[in-house]
PDB file of N, CA and C in Angstrom:
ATOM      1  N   UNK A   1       0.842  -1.161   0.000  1.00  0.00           N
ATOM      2  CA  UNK A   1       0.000   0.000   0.000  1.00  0.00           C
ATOM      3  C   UNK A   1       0.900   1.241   0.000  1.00  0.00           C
ATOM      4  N   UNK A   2       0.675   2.217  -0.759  1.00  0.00           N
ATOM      5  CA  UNK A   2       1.539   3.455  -0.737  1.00  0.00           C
ATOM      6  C   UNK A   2       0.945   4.508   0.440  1.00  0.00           C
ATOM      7  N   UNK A   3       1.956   5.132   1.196  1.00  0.00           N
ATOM      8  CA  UNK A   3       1.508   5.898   1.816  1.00  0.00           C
ATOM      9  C   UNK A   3       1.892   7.294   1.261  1.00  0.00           C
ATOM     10  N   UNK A   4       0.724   8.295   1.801  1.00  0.00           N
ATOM     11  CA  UNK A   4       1.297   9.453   1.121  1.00  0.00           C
ATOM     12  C   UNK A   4       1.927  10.202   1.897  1.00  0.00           C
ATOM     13  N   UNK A   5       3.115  10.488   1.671  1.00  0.00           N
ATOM     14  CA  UNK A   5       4.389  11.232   2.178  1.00  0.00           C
ATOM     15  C   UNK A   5       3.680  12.667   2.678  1.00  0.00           C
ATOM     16  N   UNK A   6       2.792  12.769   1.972  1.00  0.00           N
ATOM     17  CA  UNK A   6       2.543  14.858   2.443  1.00  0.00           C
ATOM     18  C   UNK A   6       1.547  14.716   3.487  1.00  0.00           C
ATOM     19  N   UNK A   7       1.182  13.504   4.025  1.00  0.00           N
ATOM     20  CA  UNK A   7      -0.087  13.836   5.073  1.00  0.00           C
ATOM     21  C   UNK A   7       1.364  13.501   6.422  1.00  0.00           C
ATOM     22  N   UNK A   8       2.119  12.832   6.439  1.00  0.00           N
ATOM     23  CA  UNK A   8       3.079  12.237   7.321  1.00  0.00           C
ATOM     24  C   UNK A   8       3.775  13.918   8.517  1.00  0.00           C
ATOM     25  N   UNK A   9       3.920  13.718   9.690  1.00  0.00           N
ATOM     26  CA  UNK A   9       4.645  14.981  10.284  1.00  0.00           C
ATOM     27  C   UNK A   9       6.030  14.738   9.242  1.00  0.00           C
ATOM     28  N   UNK A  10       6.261  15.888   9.226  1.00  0.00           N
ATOM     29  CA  UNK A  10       7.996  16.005   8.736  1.00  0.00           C
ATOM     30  C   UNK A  10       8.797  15.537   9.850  1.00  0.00           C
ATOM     31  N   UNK A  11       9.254  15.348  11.060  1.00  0.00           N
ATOM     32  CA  UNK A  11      10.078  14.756  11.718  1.00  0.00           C
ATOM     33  C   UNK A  11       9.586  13.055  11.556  1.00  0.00           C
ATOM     34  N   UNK A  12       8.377  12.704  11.301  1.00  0.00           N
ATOM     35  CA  UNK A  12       8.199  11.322  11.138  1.00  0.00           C
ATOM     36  C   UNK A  12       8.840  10.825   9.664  1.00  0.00           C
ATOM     37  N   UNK A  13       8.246  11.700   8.758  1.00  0.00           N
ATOM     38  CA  UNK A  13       8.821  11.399   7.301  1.00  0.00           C
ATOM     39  C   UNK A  13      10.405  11.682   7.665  1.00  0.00           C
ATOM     40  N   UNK A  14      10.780  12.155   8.155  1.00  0.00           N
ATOM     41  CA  UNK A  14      12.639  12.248   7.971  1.00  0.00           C
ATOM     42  C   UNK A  14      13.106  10.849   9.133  1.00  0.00           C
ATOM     43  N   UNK A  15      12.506  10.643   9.809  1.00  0.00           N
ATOM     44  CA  UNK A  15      12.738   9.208  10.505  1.00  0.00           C
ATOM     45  C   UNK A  15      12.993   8.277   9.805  1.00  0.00           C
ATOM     46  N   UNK A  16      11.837   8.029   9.099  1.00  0.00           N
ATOM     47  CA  UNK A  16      11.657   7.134   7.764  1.00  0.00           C
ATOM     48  C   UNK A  16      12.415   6.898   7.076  1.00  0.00           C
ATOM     49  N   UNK A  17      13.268   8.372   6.582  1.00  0.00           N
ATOM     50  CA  UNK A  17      14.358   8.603   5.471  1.00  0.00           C
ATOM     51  C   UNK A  17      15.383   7.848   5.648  1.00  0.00           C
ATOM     52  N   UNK A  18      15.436   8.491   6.886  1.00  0.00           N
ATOM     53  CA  UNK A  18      16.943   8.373   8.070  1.00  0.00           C
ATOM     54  C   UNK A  18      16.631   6.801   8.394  1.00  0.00           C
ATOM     55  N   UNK A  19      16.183   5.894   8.234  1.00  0.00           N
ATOM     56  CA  UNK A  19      15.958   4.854   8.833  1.00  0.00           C
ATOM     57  C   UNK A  19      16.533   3.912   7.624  1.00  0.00           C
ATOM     58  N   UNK A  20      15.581   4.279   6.344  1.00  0.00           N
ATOM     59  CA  UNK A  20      16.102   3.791   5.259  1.00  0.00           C
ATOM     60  C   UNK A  20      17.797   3.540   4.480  1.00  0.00           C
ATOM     61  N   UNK A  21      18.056   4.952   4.941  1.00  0.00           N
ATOM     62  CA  UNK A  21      19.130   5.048   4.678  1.00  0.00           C
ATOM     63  C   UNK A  21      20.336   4.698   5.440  1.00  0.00           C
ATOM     64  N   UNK A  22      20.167   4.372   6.547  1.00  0.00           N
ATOM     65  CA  UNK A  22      20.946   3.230   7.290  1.00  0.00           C
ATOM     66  C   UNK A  22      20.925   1.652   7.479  1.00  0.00           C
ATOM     67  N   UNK A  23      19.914   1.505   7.235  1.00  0.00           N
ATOM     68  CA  UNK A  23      19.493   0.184   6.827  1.00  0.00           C
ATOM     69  C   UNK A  23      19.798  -0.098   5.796  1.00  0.00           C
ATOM     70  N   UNK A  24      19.678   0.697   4.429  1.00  0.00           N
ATOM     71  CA  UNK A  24      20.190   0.358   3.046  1.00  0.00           C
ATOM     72  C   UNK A  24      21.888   0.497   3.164  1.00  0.00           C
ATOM     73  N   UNK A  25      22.519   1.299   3.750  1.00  0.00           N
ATOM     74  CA  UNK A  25      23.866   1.618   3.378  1.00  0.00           C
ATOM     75  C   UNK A  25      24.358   1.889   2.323  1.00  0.00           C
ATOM     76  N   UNK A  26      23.129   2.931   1.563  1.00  0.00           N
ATOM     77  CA  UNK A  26      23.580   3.167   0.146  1.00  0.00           C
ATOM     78  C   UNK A  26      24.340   4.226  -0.263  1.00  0.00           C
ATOM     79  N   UNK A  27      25.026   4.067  -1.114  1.00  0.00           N
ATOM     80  CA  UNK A  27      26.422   5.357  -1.516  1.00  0.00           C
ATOM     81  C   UNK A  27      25.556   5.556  -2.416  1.00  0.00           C
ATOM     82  N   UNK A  28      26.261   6.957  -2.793  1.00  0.00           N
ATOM     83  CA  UNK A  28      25.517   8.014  -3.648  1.00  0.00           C
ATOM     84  C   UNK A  28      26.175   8.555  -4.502  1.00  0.00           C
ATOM     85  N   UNK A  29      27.298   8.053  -4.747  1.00  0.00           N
ATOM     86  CA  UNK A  29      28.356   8.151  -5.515  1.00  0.00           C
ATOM     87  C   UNK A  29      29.768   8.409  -4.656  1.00  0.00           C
ATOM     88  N   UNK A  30      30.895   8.972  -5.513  1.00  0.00           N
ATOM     89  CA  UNK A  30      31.989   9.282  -5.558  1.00  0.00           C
ATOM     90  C   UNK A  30      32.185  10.247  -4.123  1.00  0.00           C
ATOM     91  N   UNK A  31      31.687  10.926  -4.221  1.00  0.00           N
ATOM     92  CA  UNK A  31      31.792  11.758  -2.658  1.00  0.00           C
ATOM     93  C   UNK A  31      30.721  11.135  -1.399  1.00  0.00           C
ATOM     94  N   UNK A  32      31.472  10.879  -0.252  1.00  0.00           N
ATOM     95  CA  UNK A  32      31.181  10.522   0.689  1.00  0.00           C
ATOM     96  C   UNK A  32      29.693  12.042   1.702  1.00  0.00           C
ATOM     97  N   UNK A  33      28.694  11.728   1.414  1.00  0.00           N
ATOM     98  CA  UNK A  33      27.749  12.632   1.746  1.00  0.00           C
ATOM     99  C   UNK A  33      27.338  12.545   2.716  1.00  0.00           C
ATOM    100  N   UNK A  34      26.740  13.244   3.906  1.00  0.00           N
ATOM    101  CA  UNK A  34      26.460  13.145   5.607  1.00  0.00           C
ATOM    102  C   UNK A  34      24.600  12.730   5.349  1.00  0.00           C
ATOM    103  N   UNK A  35      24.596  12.468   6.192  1.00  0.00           N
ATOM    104  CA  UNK A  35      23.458  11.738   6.549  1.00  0.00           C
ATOM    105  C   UNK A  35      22.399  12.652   5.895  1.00  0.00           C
ATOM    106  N   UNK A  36      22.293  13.938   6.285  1.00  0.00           N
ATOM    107  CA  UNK A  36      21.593  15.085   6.047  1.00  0.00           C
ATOM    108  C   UNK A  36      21.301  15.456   4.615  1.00  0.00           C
ATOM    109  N   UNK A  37      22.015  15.312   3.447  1.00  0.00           N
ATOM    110  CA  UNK A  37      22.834  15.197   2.471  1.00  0.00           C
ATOM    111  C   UNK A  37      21.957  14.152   2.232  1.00  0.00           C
ATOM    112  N   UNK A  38      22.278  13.008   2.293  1.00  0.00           N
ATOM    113  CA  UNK A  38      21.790  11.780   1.892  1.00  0.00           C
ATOM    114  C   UNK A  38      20.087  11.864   1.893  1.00  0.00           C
ATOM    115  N   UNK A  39      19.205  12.377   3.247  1.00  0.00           N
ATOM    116  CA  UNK A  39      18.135  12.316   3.697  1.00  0.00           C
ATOM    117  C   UNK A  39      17.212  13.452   2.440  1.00  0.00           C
ATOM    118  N   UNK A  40      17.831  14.279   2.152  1.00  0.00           N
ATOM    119  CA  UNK A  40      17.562  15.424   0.960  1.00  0.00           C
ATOM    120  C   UNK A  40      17.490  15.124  -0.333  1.00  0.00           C
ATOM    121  N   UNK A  41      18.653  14.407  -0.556  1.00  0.00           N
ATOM    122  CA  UNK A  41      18.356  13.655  -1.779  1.00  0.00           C
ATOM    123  C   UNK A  41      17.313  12.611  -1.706  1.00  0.00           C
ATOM    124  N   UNK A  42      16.909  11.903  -0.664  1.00  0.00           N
ATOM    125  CA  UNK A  42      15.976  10.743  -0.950  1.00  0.00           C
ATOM    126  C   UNK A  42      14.508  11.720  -0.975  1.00  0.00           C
ATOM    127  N   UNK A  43      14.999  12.655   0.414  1.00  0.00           N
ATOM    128  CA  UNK A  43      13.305  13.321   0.076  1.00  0.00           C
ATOM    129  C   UNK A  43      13.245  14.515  -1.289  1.00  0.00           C
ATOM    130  N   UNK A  44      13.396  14.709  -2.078  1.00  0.00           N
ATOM    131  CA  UNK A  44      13.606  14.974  -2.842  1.00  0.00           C
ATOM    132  C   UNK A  44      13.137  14.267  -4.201  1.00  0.00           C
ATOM    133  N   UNK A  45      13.587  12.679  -4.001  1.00  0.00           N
ATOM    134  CA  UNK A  45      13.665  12.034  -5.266  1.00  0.00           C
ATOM    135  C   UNK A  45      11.533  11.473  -4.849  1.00  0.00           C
ATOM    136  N   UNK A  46      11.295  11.502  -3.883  1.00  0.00           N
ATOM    137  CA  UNK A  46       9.632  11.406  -3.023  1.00  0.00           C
ATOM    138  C   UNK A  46       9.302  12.411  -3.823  1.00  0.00           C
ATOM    139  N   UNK A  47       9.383  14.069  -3.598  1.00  0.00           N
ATOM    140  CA  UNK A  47       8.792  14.883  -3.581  1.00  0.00           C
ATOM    141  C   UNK A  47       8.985  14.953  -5.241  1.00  0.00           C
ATOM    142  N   UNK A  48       9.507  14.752  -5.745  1.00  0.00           N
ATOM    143  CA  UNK A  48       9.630  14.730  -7.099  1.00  0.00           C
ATOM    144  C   UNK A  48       8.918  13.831  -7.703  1.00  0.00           C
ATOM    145  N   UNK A  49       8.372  12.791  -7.070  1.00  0.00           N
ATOM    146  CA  UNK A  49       7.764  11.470  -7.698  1.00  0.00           C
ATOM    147  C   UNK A  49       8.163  10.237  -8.403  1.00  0.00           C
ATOM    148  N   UNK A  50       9.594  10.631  -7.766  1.00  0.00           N
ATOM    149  CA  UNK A  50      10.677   9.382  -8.448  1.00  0.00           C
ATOM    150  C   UNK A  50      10.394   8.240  -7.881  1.00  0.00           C
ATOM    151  N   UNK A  51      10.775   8.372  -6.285  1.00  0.00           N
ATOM    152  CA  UNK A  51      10.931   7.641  -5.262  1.00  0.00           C
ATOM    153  C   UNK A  51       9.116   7.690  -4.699  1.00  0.00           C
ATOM    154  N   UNK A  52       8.588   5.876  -3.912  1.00  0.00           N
ATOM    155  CA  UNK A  52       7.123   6.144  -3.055  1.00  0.00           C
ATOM    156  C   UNK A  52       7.935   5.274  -1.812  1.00  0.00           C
ATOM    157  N   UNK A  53       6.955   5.541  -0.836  1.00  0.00           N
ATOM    158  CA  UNK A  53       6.506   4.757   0.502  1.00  0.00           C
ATOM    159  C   UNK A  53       5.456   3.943   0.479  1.00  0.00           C
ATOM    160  N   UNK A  54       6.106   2.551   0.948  1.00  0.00           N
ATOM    161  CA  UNK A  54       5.543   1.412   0.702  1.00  0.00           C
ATOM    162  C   UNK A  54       4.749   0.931   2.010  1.00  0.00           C
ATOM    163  N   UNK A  55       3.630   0.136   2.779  1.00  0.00           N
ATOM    164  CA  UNK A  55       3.628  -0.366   3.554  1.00  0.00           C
ATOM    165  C   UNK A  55       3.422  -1.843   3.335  1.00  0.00           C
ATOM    166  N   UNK A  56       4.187  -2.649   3.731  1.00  0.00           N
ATOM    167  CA  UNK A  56       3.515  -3.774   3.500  1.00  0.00           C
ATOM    168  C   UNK A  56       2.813  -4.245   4.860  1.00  0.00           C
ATOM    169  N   UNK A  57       2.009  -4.847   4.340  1.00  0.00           N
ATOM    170  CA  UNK A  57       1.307  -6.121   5.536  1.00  0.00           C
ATOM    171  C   UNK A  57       1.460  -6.788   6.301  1.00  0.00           C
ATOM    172  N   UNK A  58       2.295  -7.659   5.028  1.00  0.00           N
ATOM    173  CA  UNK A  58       2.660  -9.231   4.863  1.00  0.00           C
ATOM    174  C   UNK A  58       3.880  -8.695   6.170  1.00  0.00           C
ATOM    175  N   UNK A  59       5.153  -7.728   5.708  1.00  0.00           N
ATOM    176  CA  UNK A  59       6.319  -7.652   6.545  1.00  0.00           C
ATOM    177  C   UNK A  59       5.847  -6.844   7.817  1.00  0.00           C
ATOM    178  N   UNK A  60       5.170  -6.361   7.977  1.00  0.00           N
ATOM    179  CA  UNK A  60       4.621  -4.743   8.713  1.00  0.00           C
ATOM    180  C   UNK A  60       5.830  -4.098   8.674  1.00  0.00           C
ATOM    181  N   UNK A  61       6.026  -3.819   7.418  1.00  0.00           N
ATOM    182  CA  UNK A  61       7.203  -2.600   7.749  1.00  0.00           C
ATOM    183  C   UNK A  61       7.096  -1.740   5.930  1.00  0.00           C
ATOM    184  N   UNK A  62       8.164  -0.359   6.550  1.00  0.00           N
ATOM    185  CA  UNK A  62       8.115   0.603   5.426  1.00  0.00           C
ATOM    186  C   UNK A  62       9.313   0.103   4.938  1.00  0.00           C
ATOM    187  N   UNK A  63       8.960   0.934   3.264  1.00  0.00           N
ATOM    188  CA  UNK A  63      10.031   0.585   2.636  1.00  0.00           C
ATOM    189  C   UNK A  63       9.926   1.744   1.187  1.00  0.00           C
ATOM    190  N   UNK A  64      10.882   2.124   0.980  1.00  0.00           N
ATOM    191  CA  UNK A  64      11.115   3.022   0.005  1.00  0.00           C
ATOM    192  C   UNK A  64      11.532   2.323  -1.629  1.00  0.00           C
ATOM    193  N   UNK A  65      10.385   2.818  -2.424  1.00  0.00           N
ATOM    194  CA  UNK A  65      10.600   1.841  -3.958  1.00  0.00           C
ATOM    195  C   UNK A  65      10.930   3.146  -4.655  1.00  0.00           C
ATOM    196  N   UNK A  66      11.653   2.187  -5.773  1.00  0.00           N
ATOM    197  CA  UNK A  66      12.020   3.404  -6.967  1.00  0.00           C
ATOM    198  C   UNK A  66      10.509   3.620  -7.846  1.00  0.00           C
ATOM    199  N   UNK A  67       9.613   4.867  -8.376  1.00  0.00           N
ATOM    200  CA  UNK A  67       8.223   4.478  -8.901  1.00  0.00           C
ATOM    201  C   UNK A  67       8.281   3.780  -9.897  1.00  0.00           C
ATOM    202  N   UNK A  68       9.099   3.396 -10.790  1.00  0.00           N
ATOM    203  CA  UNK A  68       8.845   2.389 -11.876  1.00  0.00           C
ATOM    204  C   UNK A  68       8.714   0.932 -11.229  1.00  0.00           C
ATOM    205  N   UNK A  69      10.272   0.953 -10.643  1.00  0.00           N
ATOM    206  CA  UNK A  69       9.900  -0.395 -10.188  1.00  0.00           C
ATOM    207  C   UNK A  69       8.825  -0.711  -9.787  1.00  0.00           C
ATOM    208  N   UNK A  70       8.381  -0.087  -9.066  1.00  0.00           N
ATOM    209  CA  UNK A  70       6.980  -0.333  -8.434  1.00  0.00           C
ATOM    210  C   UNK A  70       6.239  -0.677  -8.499  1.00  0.00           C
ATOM    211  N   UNK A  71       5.325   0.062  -9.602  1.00  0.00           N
ATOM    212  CA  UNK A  71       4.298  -0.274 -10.445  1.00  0.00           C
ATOM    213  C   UNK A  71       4.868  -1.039 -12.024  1.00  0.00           C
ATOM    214  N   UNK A  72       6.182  -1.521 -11.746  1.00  0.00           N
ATOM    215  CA  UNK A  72       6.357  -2.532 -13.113  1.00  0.00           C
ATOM    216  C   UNK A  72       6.410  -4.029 -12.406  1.00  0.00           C
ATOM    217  N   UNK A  73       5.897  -4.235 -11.046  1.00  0.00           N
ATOM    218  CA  UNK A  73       6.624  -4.674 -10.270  1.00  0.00           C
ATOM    219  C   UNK A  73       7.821  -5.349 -10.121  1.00  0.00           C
ATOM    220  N   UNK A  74       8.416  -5.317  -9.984  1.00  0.00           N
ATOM    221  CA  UNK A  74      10.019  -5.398  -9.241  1.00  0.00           C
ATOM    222  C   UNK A  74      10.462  -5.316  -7.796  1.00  0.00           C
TER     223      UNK A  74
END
């Protein structure tokens, strides 16, 4: 189920971010970027409609999809 990012508090949606992004341990390229940095670009790639928020059920947990994948499922 997608949740929508704009009804969420902003310190909850940046939890989320921040949660993801330690759990993923994803680089962002060539320069080493701070958490903050990192959290901007993901909300960003949301607010842009690149990136959704997922809930599943099945796991009870969130999870951040790329939108193609998504709906191509992947």
């Amino acid at each position: 189920m997608l949740i929508p990012w704009e009804k969420l508090e902003k310190q909850t949606l940046f939890n989320i971010l921040e949660s993801f992004i330690l759990r993923e341990g994803t680089d962002y390229g060539s320069t080493e970027l701070s958490l903050a940095e990192k959290r901007e670009n993901l909300f960003n790639s949301i607010r842009q409609g690149k990136a959704v928020l997922v809930w599943s059920e099945l796991h009870q947990s969130i999870d951040i999809k790329d939108k193609m994948d998504f709906f191509n499922g992947k």
